[in-house]
C-alpha atoms as a PDB file:
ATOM      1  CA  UNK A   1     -41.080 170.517-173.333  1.00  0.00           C
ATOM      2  CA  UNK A   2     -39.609 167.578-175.763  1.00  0.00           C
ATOM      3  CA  UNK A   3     -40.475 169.895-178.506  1.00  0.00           C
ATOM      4  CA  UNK A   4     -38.548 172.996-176.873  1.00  0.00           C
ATOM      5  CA  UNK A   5     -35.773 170.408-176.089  1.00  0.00           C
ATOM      6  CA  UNK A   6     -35.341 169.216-180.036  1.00  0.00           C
ATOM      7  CA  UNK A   7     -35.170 172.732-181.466  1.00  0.00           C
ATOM      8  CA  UNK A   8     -32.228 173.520-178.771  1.00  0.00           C
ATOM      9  CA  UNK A   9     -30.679 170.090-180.165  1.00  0.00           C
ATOM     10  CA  UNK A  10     -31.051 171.351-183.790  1.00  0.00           C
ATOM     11  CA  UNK A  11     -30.015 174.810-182.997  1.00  0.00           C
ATOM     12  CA  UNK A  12     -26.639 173.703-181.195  1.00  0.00           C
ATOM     13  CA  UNK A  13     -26.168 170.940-184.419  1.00  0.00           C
ATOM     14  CA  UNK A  14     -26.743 174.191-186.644  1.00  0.00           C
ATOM     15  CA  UNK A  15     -24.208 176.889-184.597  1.00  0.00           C
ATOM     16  CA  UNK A  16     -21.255 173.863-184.896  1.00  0.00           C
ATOM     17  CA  UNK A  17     -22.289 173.145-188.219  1.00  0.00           C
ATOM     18  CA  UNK A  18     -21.743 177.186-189.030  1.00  0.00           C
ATOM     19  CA  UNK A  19     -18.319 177.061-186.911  1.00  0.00           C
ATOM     20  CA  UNK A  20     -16.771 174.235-188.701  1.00  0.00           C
ATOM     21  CA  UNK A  21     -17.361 175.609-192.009  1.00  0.00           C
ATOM     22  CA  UNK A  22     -16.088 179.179-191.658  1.00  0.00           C
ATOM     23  CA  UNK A  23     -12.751 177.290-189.991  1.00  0.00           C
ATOM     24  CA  UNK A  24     -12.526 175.305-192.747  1.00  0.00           C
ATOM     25  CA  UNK A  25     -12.940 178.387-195.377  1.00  0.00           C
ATOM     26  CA  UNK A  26     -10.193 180.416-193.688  1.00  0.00           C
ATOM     27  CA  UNK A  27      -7.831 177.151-193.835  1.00  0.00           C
ATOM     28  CA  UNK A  28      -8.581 176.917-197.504  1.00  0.00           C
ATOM     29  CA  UNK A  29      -8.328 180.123-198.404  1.00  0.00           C
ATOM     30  CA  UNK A  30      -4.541 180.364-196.967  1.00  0.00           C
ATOM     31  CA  UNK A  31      -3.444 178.124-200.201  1.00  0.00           C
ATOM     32  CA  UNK A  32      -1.183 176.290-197.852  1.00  0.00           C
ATOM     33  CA  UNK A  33       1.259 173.351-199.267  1.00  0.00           C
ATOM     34  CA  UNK A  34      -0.100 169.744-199.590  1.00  0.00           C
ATOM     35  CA  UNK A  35       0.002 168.277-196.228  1.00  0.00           C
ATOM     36  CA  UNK A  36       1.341 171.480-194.524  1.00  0.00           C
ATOM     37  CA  UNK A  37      -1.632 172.685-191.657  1.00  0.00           C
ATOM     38  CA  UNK A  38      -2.989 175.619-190.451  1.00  0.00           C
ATOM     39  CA  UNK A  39      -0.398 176.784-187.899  1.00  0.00           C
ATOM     40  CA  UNK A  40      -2.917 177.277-185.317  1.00  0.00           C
ATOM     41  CA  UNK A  41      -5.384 175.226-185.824  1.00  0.00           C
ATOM     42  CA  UNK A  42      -8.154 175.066-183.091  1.00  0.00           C
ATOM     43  CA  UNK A  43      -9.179 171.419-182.718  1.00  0.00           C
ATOM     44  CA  UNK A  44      -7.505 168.591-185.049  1.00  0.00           C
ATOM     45  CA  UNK A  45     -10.620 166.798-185.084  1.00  0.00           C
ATOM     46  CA  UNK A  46     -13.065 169.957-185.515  1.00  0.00           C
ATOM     47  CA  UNK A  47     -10.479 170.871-188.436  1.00  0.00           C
ATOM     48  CA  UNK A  48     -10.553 167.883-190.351  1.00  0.00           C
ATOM     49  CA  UNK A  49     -12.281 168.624-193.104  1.00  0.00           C
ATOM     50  CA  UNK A  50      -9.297 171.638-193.897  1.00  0.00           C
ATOM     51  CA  UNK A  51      -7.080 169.481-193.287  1.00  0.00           C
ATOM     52  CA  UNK A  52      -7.907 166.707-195.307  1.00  0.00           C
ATOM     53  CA  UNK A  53      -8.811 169.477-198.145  1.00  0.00           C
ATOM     54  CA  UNK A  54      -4.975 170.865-198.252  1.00  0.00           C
ATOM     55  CA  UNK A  55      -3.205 167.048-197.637  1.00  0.00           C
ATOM     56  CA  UNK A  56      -5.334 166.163-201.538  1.00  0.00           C
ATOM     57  CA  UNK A  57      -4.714 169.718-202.704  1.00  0.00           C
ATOM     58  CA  UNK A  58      -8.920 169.827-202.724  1.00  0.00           C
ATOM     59  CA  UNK A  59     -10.360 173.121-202.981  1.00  0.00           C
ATOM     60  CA  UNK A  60     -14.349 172.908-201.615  1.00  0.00           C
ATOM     61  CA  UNK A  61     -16.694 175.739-203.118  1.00  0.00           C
ATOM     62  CA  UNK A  62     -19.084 174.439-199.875  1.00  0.00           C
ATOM     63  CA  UNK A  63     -16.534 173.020-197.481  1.00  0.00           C
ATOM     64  CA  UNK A  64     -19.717 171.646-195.687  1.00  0.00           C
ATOM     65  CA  UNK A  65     -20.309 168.794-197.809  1.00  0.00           C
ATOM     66  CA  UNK A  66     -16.220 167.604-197.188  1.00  0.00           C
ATOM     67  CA  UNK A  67     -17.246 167.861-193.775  1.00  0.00           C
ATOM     68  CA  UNK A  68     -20.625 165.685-194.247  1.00  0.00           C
ATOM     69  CA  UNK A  69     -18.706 163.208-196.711  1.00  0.00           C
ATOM     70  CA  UNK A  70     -16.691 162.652-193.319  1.00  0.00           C
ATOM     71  CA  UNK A  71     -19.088 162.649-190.661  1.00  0.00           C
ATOM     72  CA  UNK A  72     -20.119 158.416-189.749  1.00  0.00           C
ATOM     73  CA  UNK A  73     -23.845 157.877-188.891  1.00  0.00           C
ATOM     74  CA  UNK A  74     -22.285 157.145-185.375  1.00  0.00           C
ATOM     75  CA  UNK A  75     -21.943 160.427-184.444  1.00  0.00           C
ATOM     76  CA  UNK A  76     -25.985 161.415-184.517  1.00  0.00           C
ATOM     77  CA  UNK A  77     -26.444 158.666-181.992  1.00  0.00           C
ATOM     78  CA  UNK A  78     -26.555 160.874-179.155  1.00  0.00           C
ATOM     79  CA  UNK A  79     -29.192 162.863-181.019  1.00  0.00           C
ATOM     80  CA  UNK A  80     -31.676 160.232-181.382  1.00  0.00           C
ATOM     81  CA  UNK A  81     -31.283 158.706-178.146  1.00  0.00           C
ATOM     82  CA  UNK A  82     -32.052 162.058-176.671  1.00  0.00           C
ATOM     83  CA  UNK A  83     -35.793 161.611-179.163  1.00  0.00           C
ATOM     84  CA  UNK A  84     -34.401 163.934-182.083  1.00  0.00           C
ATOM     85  CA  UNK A  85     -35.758 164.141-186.066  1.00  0.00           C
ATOM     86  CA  UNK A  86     -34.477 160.581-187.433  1.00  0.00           C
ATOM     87  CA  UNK A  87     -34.806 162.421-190.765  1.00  0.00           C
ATOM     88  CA  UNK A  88     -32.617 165.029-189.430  1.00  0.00           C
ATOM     89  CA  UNK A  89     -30.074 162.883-188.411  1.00  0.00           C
ATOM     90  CA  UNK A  90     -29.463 161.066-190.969  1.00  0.00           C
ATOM     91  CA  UNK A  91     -28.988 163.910-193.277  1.00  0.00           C
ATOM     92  CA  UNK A  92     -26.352 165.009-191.100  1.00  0.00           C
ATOM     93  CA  UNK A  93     -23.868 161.932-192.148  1.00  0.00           C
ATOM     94  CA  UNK A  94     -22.147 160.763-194.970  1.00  0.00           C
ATOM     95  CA  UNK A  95     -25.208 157.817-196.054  1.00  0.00           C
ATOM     96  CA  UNK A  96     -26.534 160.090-198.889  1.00  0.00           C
ATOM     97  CA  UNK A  97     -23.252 161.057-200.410  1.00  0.00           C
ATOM     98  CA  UNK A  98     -22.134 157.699-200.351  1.00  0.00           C
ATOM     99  CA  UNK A  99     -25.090 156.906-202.310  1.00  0.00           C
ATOM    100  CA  UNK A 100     -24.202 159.268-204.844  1.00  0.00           C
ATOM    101  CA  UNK A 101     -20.263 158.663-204.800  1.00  0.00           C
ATOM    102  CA  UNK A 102     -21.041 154.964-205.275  1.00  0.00           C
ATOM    103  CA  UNK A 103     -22.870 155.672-208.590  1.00  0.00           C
ATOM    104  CA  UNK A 104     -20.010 158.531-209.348  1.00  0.00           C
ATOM    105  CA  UNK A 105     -17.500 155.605-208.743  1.00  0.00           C
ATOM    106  CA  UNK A 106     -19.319 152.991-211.090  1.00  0.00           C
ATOM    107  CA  UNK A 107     -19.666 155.597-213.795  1.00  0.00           C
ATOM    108  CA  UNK A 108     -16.516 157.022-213.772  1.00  0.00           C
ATOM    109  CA  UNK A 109     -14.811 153.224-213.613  1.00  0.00           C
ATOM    110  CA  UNK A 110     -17.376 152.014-216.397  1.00  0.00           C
ATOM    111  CA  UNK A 111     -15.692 154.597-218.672  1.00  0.00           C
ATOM    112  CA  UNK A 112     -12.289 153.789-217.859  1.00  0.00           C
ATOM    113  CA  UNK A 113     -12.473 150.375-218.555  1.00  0.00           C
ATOM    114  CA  UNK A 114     -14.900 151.257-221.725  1.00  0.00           C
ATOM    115  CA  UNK A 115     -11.978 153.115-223.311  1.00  0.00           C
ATOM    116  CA  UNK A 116      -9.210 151.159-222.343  1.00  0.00           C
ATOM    117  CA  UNK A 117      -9.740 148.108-223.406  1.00  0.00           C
ATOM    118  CA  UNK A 118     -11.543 148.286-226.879  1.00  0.00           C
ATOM    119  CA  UNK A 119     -12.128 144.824-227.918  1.00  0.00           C
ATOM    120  CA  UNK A 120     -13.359 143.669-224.389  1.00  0.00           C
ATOM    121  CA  UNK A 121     -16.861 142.361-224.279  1.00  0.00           C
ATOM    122  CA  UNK A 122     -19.497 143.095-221.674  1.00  0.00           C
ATOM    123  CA  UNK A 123     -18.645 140.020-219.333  1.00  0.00           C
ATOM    124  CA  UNK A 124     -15.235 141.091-219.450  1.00  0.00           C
ATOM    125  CA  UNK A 125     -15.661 144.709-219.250  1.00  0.00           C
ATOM    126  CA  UNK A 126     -18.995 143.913-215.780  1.00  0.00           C
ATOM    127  CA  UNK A 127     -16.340 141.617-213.828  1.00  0.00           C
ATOM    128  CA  UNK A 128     -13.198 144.069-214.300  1.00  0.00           C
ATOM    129  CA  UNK A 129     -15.679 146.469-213.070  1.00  0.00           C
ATOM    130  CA  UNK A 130     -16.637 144.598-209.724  1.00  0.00           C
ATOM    131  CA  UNK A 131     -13.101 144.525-209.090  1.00  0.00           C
ATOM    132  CA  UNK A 132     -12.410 147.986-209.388  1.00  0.00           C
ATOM    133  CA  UNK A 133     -15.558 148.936-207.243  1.00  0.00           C
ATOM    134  CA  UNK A 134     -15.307 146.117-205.175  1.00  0.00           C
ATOM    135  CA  UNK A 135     -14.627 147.367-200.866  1.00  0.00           C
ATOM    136  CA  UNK A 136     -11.257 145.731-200.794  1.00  0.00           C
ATOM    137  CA  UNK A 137     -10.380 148.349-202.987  1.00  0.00           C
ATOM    138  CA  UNK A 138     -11.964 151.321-201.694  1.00  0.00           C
ATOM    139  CA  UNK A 139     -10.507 150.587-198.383  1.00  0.00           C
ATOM    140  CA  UNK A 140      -7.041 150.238-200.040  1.00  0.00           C
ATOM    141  CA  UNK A 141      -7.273 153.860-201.331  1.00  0.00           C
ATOM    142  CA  UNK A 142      -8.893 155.016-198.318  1.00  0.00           C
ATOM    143  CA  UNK A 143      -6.194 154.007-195.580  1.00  0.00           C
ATOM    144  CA  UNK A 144      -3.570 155.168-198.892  1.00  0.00           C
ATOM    145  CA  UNK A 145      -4.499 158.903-197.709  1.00  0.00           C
ATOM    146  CA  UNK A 146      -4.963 158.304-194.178  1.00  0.00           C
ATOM    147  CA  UNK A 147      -8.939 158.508-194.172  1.00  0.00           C
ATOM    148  CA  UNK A 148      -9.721 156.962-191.066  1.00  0.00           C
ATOM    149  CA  UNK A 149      -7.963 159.848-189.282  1.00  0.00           C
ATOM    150  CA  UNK A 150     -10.228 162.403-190.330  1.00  0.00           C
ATOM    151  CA  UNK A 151     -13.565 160.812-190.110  1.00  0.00           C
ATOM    152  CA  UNK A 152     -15.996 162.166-187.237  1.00  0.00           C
ATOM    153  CA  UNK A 153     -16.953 159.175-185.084  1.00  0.00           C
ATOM    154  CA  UNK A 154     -19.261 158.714-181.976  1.00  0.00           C
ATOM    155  CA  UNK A 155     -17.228 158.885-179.115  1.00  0.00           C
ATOM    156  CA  UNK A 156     -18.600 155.010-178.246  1.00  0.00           C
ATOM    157  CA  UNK A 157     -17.560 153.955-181.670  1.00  0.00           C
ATOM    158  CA  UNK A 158     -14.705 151.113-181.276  1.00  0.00           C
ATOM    159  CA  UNK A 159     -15.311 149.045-184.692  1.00  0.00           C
ATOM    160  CA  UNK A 160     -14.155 145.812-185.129  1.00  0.00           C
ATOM    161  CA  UNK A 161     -11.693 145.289-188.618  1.00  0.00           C
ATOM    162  CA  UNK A 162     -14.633 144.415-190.742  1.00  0.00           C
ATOM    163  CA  UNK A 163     -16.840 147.222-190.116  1.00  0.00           C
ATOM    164  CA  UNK A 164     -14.142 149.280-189.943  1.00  0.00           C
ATOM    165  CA  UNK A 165     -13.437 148.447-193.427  1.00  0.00           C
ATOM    166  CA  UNK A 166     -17.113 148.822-194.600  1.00  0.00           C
ATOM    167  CA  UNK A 167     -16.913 152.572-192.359  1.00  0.00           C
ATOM    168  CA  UNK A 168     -13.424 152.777-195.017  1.00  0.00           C
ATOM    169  CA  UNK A 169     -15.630 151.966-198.036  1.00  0.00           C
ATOM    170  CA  UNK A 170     -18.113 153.906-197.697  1.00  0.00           C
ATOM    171  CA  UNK A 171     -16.441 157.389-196.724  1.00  0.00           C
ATOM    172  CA  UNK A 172     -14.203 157.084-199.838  1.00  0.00           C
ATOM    173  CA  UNK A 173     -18.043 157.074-201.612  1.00  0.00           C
ATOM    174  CA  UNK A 174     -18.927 159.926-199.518  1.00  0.00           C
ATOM    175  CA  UNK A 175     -15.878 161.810-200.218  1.00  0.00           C
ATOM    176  CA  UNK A 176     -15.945 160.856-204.309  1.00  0.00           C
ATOM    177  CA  UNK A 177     -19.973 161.962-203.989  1.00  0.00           C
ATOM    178  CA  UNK A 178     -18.855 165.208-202.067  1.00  0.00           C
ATOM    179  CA  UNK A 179     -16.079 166.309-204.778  1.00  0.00           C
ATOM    180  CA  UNK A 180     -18.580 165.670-207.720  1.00  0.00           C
ATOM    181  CA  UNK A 181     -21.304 167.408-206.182  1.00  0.00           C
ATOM    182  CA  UNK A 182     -19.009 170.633-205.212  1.00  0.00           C
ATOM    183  CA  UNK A 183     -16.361 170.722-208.030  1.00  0.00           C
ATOM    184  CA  UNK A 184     -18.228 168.560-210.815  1.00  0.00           C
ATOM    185  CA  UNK A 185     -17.783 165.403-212.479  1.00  0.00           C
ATOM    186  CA  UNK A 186     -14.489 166.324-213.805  1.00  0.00           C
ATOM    187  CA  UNK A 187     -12.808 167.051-210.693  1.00  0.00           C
ATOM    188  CA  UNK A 188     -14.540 163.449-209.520  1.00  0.00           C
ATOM    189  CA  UNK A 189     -12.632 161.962-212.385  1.00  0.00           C
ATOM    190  CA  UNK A 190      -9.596 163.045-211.869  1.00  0.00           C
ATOM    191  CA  UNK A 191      -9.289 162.565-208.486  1.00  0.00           C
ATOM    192  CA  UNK A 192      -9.751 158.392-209.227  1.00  0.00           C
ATOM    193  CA  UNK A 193      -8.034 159.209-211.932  1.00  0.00           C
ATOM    194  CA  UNK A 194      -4.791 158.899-209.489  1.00  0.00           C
ATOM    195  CA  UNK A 195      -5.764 155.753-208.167  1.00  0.00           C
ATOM    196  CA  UNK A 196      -6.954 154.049-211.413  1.00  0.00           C
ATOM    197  CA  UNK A 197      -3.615 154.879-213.052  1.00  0.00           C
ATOM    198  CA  UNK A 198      -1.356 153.567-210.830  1.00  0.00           C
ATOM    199  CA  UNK A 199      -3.072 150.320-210.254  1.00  0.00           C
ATOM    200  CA  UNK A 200      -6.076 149.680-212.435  1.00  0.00           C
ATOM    201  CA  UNK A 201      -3.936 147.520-214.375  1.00  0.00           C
ATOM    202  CA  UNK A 202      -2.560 145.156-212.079  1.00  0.00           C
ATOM    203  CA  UNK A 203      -6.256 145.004-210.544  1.00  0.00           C
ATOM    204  CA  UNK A 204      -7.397 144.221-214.013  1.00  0.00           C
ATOM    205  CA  UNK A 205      -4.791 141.583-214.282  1.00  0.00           C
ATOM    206  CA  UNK A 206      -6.155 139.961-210.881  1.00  0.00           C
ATOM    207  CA  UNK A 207      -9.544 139.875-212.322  1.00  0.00           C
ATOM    208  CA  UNK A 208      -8.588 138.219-215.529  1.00  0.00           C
ATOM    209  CA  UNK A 209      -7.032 135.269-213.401  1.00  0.00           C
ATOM    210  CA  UNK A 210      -3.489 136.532-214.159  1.00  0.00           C
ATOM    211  CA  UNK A 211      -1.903 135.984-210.401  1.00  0.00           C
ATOM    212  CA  UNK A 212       1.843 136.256-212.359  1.00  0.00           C
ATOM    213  CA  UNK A 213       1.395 138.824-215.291  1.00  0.00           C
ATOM    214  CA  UNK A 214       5.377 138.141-215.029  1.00  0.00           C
ATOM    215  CA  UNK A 215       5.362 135.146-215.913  1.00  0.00           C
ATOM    216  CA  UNK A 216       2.218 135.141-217.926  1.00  0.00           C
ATOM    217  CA  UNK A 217       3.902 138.109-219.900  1.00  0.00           C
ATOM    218  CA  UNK A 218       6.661 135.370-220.654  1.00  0.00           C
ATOM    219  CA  UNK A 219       5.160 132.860-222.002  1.00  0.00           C
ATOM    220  CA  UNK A 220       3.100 134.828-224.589  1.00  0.00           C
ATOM    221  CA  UNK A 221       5.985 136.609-226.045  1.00  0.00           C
ATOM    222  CA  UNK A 222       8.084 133.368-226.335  1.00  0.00           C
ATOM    223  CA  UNK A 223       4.764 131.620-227.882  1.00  0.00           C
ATOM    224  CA  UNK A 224       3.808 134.414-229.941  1.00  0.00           C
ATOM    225  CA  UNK A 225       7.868 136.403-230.656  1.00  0.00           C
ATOM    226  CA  UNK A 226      10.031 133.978-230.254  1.00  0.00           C
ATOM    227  CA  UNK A 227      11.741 136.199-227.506  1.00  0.00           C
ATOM    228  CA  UNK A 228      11.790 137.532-223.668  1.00  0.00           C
ATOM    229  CA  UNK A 229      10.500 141.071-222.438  1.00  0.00           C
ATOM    230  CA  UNK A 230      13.025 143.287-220.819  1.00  0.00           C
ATOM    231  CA  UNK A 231      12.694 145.155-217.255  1.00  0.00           C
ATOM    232  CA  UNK A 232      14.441 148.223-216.476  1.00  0.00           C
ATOM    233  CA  UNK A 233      14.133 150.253-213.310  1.00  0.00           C
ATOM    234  CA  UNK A 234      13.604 154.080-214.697  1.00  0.00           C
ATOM    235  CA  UNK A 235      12.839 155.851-211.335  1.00  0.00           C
ATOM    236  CA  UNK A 236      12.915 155.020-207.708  1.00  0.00           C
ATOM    237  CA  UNK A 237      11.599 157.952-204.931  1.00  0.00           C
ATOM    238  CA  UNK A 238      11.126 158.208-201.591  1.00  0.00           C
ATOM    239  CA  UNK A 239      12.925 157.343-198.227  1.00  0.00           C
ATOM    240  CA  UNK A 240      14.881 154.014-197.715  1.00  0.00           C
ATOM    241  CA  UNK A 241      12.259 152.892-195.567  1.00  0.00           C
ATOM    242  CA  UNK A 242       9.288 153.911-198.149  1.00  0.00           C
ATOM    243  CA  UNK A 243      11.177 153.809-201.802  1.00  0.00           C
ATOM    244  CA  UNK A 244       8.962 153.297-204.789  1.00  0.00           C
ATOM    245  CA  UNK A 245      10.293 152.203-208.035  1.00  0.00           C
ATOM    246  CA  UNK A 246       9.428 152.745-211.453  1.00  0.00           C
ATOM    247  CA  UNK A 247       9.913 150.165-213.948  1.00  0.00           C
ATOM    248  CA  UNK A 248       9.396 149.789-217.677  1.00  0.00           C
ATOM    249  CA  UNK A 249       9.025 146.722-219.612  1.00  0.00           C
ATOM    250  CA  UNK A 250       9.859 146.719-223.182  1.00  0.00           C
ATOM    251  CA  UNK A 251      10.200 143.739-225.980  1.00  0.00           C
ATOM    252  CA  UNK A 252      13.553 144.509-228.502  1.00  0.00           C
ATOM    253  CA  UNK A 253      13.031 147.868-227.512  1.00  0.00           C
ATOM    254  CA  UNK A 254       9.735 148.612-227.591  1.00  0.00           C
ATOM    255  CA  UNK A 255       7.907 150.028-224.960  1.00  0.00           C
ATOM    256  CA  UNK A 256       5.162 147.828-223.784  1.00  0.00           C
ATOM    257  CA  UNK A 257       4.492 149.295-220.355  1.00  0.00           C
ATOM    258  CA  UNK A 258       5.174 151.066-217.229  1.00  0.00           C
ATOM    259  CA  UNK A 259       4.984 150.017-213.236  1.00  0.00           C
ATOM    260  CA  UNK A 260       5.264 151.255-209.923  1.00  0.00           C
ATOM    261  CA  UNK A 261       5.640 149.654-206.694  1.00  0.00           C
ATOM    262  CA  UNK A 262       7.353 149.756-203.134  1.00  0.00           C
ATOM    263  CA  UNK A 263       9.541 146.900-204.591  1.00  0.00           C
ATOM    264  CA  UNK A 264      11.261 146.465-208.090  1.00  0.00           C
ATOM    265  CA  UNK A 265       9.710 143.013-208.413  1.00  0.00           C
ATOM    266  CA  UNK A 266       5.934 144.724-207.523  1.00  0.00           C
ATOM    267  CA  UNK A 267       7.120 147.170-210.045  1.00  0.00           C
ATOM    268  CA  UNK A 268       8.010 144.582-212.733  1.00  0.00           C
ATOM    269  CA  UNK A 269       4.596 142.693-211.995  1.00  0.00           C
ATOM    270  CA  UNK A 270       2.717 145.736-212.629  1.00  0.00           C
ATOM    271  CA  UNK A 271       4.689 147.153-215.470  1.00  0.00           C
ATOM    272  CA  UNK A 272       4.154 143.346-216.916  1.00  0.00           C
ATOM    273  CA  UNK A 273       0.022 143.853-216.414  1.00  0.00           C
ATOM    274  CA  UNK A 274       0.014 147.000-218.571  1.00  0.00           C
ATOM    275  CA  UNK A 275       1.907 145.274-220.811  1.00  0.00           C
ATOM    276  CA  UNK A 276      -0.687 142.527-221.215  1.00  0.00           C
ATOM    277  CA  UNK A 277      -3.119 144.644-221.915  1.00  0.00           C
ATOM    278  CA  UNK A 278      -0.970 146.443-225.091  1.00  0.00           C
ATOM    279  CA  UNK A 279      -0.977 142.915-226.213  1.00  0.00           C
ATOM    280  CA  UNK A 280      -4.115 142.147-225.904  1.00  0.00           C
ATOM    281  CA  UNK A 281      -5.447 145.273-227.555  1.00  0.00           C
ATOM    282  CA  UNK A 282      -3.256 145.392-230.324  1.00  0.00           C
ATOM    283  CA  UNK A 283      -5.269 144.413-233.682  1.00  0.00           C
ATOM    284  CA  UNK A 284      -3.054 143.174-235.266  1.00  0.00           C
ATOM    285  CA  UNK A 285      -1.018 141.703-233.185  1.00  0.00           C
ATOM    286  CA  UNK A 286       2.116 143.530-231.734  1.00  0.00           C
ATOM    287  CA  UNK A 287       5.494 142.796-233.391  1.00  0.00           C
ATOM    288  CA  UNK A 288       8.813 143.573-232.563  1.00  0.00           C
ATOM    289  CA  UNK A 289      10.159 146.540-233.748  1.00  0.00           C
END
């Protein structure tokens, strides 16, 4: 009888499974807009995987493993409780891609940082990397695109704010793990590749002990040039209530480095990181134009 009772569990696990997937196809395969939905979209929850795929203009050659990248080990609960396949269970939720998206993650990052800052030795190059791997930052991309609202839960599940985060952490992993797997390591890098970008520099800069690269930027250029940088905002987006600004720094009119933020001063801090980094790369030293 408990036998007869776990292969009905498995088989209803395997029909949804089945379900999901072909929804998620047919959402794909309609090429709609980033962020624009299905217009008739069955379930939000049982279509999050779609969803999720067309907000990241993602394109999943198995859209089962976007689902699995999003489904939390809190779900199967029910299934073991009822005496089902532990090993079964846990291969139905994101743990094993978040193994493999955390080594993705380290690799891909370990490059980066290889290649951008050439003179950097391996203590400097192993503690920028903690920083950009670290789960303060994984959770700051994850809620950036919203990735609590498409993760499949256990209907019990009511985490508290730091295991919320860790949840946060972890299916950013799954979902890195998922995209290399499915589209390749190339896809995987370019989809950090929008995150590192934008603010591996001013993470960087944190690492380094630079809390001002402002006013850290200042002082070396008056030490080393005898002059001041100059910030100028080249771009501003967005909604009054959500503007971001684009700002460049440059030194007698040479570009040192670029910034974006929600404010022109987070702009100017971040433009003022890359711009530390030109300096500090530069062999010989940068001079004025």
């Amino acid at each position: 009888m408990a036998e007869r009772t776990e292969r009905d569990q498995e088989l209803r696990v395997k029909r949804s499974r089945r379900a999901r997937a072909k929804r998620a196809e047919a959402a794909q395969d309609a090429e709609l807009p980033e962020g624009q939905l299905a217009a008739a979209a069955p379930d939000p929850v049982e279509d999050s995987p779609a969803r999720l795929a067309a907000k990241l203009r993602l394109r999943f050659k198995d859209p089962e493993l976007l689902r699995l990248a999003l489904t939390h080990r809190s779900l199967v609960h029910d299934l073991l409780a009822l005496g089902g396949d532990p090993v079964l269970a846990a291969a139905q939720t994101n743990e094993r891609l978040e193994f493999l998206g955390d080594a993705v993650l380290g690799a891909i990052v370990a490059e980066y940082l290889y290649a951008l800052d050439p003179l950097a030795d391996e203590g400097t190059l192993t503690k920028r990397r903690v920083a950009l791997i670290r789960a303060e930052t994984l959770v700051r991309w994850a809620r950036e695109i919203d990735l609590g609202s498409y993760l499949y839960l256990g209907p019990n599940e009511q985490p508290g704010d730091s295991s919320r985060d860790r949840m946060l952490a972890g299916a950013f992993e799954a979902l890195l793990g998922a995209i290399a797997l499915d589209r390749g390591p190339r896809a995987a890098r370019r989809f950090l590749g929008r995150f590192l970008a934008r603010d591996g520099l001013e993470i960087i800069a944190a690492a380094d002990g630079i809390e001002n690269p402002k006013g850290r930027l200042q002082e070396i250029m008056h030490d080393r040039f005898k002059t001041a940088p100059s910030y100028r905002v080249v771009a501003s987006a967005g909604p009054e209530h959500a503007r971001e600004f684009t700002v460049e720094v440059t030194m007698e009119g040479r570009m040192l480095g670029l910034g974006t933020g929600a404010s022109k001063r987070e702009a100017e801090q971040v433009a003022a990181a890359a711009a530390l980094t030109v300096l500090a790369t530069e062999e010989p030293p940068l001079a004025p134009a």
